[in-house]
N, C-alpha and C. Protein backbone atom coordinates (compact mmCIF):
# COMPACT_ATOMS: atom_id res chain seq x y z
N UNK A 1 -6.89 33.74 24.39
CA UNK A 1 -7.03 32.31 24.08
C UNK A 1 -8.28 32.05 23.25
N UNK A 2 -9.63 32.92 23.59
CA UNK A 2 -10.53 32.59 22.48
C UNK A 2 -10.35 32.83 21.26
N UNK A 3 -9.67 33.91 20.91
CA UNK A 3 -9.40 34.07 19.52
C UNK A 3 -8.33 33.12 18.56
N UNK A 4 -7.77 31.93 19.42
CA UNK A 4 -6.69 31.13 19.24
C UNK A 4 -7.92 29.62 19.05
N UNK A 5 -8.73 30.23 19.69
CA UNK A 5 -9.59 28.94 19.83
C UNK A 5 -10.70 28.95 18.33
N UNK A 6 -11.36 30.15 18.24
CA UNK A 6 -11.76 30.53 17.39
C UNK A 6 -11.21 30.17 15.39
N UNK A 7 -9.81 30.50 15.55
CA UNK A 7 -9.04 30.13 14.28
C UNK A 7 -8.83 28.64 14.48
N UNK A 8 -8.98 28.03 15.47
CA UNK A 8 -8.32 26.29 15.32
C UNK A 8 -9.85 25.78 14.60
N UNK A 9 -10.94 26.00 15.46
CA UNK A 9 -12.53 25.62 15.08
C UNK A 9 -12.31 25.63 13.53
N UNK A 10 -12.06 26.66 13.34
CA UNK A 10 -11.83 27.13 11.97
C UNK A 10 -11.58 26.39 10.88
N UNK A 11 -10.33 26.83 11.31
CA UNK A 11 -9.41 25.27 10.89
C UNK A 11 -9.76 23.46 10.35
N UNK A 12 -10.50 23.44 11.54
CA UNK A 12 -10.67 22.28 11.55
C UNK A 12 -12.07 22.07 10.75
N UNK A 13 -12.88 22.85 10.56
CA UNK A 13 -13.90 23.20 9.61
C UNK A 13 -13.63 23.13 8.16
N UNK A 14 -12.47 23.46 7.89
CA UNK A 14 -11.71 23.68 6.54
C UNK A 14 -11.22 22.28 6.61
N UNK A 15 -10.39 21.90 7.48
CA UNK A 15 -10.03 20.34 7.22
C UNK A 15 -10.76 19.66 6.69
N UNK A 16 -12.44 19.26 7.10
CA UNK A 16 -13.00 18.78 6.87
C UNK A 16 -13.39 19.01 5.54
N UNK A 17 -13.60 20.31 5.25
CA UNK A 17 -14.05 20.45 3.79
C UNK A 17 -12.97 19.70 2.70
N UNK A 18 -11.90 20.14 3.06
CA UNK A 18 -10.21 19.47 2.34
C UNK A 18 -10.79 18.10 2.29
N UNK A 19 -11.12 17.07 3.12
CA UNK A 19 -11.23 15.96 3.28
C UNK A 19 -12.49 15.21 2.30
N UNK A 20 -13.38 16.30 2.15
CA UNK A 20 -14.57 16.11 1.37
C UNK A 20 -14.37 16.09 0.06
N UNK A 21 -13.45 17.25 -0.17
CA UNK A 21 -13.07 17.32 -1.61
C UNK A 21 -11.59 16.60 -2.21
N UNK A 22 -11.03 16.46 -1.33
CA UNK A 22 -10.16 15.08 -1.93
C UNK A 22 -10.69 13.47 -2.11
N UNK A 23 -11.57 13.38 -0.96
CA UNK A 23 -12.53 12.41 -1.54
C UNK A 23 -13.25 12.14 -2.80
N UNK A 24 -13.77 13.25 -3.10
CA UNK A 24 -14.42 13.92 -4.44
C UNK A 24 -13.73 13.64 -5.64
N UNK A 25 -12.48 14.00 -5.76
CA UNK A 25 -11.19 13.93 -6.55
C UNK A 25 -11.25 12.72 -6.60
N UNK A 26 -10.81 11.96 -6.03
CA UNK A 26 -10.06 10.46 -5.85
C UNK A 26 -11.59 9.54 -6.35
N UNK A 27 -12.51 9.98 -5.80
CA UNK A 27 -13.55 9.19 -6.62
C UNK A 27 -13.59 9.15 -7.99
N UNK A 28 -13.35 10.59 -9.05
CA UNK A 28 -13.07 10.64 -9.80
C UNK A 28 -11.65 10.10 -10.56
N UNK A 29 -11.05 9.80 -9.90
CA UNK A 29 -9.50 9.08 -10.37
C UNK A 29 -9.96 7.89 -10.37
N UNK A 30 -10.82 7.17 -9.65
CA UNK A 30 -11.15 5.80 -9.91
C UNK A 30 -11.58 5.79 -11.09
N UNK A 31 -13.16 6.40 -11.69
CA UNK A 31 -13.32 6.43 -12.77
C UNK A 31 -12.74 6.64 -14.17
N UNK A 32 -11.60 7.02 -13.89
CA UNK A 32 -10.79 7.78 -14.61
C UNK A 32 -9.77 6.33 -15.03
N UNK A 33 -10.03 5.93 -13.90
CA UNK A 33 -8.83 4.69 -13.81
C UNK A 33 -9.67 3.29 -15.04
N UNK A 34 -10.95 3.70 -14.07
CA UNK A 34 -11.82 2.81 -15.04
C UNK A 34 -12.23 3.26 -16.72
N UNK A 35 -12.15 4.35 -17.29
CA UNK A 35 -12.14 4.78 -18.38
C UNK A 35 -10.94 4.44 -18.99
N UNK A 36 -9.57 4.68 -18.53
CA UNK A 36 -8.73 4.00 -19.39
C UNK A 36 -8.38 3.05 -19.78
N UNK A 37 -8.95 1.88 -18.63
CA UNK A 37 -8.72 0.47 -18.44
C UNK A 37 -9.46 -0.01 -19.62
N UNK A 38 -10.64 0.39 -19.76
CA UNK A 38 -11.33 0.27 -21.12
C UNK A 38 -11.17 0.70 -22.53
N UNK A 39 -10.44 2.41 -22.52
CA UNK A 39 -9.53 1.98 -23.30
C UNK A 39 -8.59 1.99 -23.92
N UNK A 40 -7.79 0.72 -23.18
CA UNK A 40 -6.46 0.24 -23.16
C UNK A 40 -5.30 1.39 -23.06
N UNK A 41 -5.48 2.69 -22.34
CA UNK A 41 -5.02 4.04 -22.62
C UNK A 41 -4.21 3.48 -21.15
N UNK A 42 -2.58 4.00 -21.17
CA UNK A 42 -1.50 4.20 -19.95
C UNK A 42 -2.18 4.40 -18.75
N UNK A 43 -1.99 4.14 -17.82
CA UNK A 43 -2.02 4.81 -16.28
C UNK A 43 -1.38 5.63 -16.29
N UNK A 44 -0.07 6.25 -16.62
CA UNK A 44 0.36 7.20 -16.15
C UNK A 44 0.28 8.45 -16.93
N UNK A 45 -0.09 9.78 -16.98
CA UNK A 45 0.18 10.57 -17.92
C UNK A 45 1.29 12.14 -17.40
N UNK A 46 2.13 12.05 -17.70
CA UNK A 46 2.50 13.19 -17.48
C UNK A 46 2.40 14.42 -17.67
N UNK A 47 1.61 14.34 -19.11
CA UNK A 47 1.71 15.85 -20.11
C UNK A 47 0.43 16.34 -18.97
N UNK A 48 -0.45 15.41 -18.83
CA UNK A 48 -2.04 16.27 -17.49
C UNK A 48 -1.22 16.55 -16.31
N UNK A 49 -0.38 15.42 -15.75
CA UNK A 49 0.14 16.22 -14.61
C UNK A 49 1.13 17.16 -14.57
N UNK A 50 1.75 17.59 -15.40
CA UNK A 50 2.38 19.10 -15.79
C UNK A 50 1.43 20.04 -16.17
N UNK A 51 0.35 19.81 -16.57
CA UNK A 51 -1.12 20.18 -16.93
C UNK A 51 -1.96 21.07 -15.75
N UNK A 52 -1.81 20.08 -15.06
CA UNK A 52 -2.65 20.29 -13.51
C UNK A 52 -1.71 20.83 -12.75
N UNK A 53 -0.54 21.00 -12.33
CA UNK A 53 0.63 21.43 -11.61
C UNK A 53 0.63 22.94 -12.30
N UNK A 54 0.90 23.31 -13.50
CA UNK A 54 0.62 24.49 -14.12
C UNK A 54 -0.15 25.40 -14.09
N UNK A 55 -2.01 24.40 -13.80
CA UNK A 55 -2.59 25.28 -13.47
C UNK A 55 -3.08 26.21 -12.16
N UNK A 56 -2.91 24.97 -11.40
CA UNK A 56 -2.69 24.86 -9.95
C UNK A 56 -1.89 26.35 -9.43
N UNK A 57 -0.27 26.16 -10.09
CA UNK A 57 0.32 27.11 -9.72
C UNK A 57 0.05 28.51 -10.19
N UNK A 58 -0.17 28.68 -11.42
CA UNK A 58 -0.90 30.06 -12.36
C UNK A 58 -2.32 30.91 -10.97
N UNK A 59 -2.89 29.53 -10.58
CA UNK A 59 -4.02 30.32 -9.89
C UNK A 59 -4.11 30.53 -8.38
N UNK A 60 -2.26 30.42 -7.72
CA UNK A 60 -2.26 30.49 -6.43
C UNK A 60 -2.02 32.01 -5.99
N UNK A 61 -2.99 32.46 -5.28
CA UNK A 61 -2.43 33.72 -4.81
C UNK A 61 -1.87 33.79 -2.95
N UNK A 62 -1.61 32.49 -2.66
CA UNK A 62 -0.72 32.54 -1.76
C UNK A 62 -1.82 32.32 -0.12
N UNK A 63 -1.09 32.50 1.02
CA UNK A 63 0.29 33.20 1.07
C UNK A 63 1.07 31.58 0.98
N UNK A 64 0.59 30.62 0.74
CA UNK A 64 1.52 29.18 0.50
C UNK A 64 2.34 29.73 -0.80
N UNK A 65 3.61 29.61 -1.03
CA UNK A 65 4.26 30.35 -1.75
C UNK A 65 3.95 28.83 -3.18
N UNK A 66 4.56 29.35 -4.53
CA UNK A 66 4.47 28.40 -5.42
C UNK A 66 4.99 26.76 -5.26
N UNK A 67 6.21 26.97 -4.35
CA UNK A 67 6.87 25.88 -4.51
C UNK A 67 5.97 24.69 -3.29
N UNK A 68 5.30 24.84 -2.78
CA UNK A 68 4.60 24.45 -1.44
C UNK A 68 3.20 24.09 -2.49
N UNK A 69 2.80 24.70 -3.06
CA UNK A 69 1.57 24.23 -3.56
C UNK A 69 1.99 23.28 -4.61
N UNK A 70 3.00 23.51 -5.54
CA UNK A 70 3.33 22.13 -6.24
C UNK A 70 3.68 21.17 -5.80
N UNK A 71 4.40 20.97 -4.28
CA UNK A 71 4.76 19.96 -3.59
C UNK A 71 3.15 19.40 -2.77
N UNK A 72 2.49 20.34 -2.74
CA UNK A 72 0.93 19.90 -2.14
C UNK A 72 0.22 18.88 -3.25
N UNK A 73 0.30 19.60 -4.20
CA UNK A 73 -0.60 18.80 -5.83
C UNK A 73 0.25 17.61 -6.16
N UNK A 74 1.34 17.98 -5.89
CA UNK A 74 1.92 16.62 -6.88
C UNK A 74 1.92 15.01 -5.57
N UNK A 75 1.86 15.70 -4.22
CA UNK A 75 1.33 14.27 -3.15
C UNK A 75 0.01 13.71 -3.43
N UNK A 76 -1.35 14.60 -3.82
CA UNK A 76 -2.33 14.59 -4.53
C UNK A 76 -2.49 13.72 -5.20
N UNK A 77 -1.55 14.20 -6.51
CA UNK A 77 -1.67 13.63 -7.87
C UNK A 77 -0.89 12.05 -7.70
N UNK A 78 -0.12 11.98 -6.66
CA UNK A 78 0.53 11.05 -6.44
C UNK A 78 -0.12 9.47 -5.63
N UNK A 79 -1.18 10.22 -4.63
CA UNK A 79 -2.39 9.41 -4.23
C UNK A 79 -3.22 9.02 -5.22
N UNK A 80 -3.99 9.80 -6.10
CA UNK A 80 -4.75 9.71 -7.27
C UNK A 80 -4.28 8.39 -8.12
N UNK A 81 -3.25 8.74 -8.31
CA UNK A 81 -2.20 7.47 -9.41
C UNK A 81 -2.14 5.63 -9.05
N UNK A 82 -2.03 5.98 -7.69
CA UNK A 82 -2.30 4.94 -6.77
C UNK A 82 -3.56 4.50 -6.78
N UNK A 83 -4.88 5.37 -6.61
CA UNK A 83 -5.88 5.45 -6.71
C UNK A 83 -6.40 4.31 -7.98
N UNK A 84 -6.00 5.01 -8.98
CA UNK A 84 -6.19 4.68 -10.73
C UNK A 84 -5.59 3.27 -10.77
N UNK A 85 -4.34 3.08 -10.17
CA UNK A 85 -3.24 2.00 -10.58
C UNK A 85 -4.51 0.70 -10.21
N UNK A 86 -5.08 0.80 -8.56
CA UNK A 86 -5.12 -0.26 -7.88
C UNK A 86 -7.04 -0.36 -8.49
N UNK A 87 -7.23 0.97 -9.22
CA UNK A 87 -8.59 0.42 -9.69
C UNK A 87 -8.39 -0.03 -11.08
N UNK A 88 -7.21 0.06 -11.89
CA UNK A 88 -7.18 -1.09 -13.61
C UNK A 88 -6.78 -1.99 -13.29
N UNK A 89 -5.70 -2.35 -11.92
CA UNK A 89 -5.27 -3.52 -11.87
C UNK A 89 -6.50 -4.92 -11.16
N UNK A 90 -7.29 -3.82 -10.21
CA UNK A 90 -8.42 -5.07 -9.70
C UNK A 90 -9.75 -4.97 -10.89
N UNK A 91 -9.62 -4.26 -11.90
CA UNK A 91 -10.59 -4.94 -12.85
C UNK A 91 -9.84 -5.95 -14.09
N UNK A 92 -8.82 -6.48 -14.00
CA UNK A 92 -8.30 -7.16 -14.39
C UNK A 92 -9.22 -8.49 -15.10
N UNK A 93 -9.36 -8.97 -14.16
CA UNK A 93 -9.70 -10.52 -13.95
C UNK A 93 -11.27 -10.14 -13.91
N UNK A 94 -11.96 -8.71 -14.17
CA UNK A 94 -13.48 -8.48 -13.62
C UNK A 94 -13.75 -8.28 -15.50
């Protein structure tokens, strides 16, 4: 059981880091949100997120197989978007 206990600690050590660095990300999608808003450039881009999904997958060596890590990035990229959307739309009126 300690060694069960040992990998959860673990675990949950790594969560946290996950949590730090999607924060990290998403801070940057705001800005990102705010750079286009200025200027006048789409919210959405696809050609980066086939971009980022590409590279993502090129540099997985597993054991999450390919199709699991593109379904990981693209919920990501999918928060991010949201992220961006709700920071051009509340500088609207700013």
């Amino acid at each position: 059981m300690k060694a069960i206990d040992d990998w959860r600690k673990r675990i949950d050590e790594i969560d946290l880091e996950i949590l730090k660095l999607l924060n990290e990300r998403s801070r940057c999608a705001v800005e990102i949100g705010h750079a286009k808003k200025e200027l006048h450039m789409p919210m959405w881009s696809p050609e980066r997120e086939a971009e980022i999904l590409r590279h993502v997958v090129k540099a997985n060596t597993g054991p999450l197989d390919d199709a699991a890590v593109r379904r990981l990035f693209e919920r990501i990229i999918d928060e991010a978007r949201t992220l961006e959307r709700h920071t051009m739309d509340d500088s609207d009126g700013a």
